[in-house]
Protein backbone atom coordinates (compact mmCIF):
# COMPACT_ATOMS: atom_id res chain seq x y z
CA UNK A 1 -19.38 -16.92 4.90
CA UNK A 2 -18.46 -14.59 7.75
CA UNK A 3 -16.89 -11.52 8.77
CA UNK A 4 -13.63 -13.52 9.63
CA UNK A 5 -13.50 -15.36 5.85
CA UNK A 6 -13.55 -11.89 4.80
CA UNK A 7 -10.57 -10.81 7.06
CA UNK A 8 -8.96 -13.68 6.19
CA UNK A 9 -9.28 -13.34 2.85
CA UNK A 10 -7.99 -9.94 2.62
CA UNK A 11 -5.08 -10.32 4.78
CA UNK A 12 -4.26 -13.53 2.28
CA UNK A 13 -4.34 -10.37 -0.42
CA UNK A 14 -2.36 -8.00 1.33
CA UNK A 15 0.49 -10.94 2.98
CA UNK A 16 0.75 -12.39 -0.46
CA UNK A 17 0.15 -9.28 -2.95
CA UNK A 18 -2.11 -11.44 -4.61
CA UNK A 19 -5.75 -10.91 -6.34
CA UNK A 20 -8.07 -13.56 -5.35
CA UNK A 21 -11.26 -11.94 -5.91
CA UNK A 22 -14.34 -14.67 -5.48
CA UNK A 23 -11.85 -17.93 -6.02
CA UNK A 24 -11.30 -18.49 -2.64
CA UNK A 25 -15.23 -18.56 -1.63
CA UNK A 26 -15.49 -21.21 -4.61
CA UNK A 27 -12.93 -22.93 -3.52
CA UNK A 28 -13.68 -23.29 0.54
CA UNK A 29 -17.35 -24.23 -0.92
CA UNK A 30 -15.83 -26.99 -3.09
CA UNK A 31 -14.27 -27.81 -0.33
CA UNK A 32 -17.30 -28.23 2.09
CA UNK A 33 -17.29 -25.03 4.25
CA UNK A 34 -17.25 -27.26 7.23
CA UNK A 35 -14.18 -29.39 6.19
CA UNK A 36 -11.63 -26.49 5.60
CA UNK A 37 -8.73 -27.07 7.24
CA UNK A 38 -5.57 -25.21 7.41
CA UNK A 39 -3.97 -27.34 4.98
CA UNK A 40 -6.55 -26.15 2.31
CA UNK A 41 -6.02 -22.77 2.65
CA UNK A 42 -2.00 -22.87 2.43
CA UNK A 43 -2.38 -25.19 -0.55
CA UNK A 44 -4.85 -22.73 -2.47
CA UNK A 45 -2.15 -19.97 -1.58
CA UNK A 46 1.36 -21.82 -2.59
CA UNK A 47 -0.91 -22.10 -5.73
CA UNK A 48 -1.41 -18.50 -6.40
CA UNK A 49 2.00 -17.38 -5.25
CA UNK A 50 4.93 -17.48 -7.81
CA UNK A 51 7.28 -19.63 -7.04
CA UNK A 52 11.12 -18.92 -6.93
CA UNK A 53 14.16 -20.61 -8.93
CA UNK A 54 15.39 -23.01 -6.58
CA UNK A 55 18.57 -22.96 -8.56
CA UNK A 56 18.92 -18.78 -7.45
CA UNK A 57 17.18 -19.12 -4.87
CA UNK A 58 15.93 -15.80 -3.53
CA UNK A 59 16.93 -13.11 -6.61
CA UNK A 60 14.57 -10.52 -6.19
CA UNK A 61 13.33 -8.96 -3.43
CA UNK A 62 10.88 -10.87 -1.40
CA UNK A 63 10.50 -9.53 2.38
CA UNK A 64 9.92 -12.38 5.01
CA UNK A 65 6.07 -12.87 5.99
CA UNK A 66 6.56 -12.29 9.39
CA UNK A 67 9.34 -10.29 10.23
CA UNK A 68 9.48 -8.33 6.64
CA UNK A 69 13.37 -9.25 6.78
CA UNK A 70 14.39 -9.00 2.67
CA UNK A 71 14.93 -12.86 1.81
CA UNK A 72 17.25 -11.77 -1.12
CA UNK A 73 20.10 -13.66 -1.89
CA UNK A 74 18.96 -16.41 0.66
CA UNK A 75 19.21 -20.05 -0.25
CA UNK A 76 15.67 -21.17 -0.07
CA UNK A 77 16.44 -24.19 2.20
CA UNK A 78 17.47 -22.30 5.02
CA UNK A 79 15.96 -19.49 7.57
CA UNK A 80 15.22 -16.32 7.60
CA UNK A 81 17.99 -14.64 9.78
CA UNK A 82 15.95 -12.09 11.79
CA UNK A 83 13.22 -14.52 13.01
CA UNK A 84 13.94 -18.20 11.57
CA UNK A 85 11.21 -18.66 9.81
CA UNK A 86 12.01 -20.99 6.82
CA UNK A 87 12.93 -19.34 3.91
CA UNK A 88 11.91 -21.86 1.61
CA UNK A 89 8.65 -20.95 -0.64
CA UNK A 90 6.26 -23.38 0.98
CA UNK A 91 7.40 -22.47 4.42
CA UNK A 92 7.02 -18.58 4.15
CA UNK A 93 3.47 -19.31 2.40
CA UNK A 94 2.69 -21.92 5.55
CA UNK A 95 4.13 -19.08 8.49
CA UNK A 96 2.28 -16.07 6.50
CA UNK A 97 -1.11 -18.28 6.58
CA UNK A 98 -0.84 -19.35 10.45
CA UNK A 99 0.06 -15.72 10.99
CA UNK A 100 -3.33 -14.67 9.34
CA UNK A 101 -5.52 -17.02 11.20
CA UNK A 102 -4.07 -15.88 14.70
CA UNK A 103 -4.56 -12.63 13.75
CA UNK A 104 -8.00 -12.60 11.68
CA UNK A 105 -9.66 -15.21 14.43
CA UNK A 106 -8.19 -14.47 17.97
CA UNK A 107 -6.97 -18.08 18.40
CA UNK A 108 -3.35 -18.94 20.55
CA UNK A 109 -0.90 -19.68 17.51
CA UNK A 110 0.01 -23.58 19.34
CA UNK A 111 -3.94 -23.98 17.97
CA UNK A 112 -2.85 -23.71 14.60
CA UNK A 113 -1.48 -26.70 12.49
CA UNK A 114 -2.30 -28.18 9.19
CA UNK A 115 -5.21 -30.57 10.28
CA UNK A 116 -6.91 -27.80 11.82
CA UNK A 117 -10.52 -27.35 10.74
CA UNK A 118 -11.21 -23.53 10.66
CA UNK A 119 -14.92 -23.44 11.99
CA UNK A 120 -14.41 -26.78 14.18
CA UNK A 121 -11.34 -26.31 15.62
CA UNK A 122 -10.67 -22.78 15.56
CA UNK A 123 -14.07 -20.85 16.02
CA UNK A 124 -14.30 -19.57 12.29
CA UNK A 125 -17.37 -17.82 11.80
């Protein structure tokens, strides 16, 4: 694994205020290191990451992955109102991800989707 797994993986720490510690290297190697894709990695997060009580939606607060707007008191089908980035739990996990990889790997963010392979597609060392 490179330098930019290990960026990624500690901006996945730091977006998510999550441990992962040496899961996520098992995991991409269960994986095949080759075949991660995008998908994989915001499935292994919305894993880790509590989710919220779609009945109260957002109660505590819970700042928005990419514009740090405070989601409380949201209903978690709709958008963040600073930036419109969905609110819901799978969709901030999804944004905060495809933030990360633009950042960690220098790739244009309209190279980013859920089929893309990380080393293949976008240069992962």
């Amino acid at each position: 694994m490179g330098m930019d797994f290990l960026d990624i993986h500690f901006r996945l720490e730091k977006t998510f205020k999550i441990k992962i510690g040496s899961e996520l290297v098992k995991f991409a190697e269960s994986r095949g290191i080759k075949d991660l894709q995008v998908r994989d990695i915001v499935e292994f997060i919305q894993a880790r990451v509590p989710p919220i009580d779609l009945r109260s939606g957002w109660s505590s607060d819970r700042p928005c992955v990419i514009c740090g707007y405070n989601l409380r008191g949201l209903p978690v089908f709709g958008d963040c109102p600073e930036c419109g980035t969905a609110a819901s739990h799978y969709g901030q996990i999804q944004a905060g991800v495809y933030r990360i990889l633009v950042a960690a790997l220098g790739v244009q963010p309209e190279k980013i989707h859920l089929d893309a392979m990380l080393i293949g597609d976008l240069g992962m060392e």
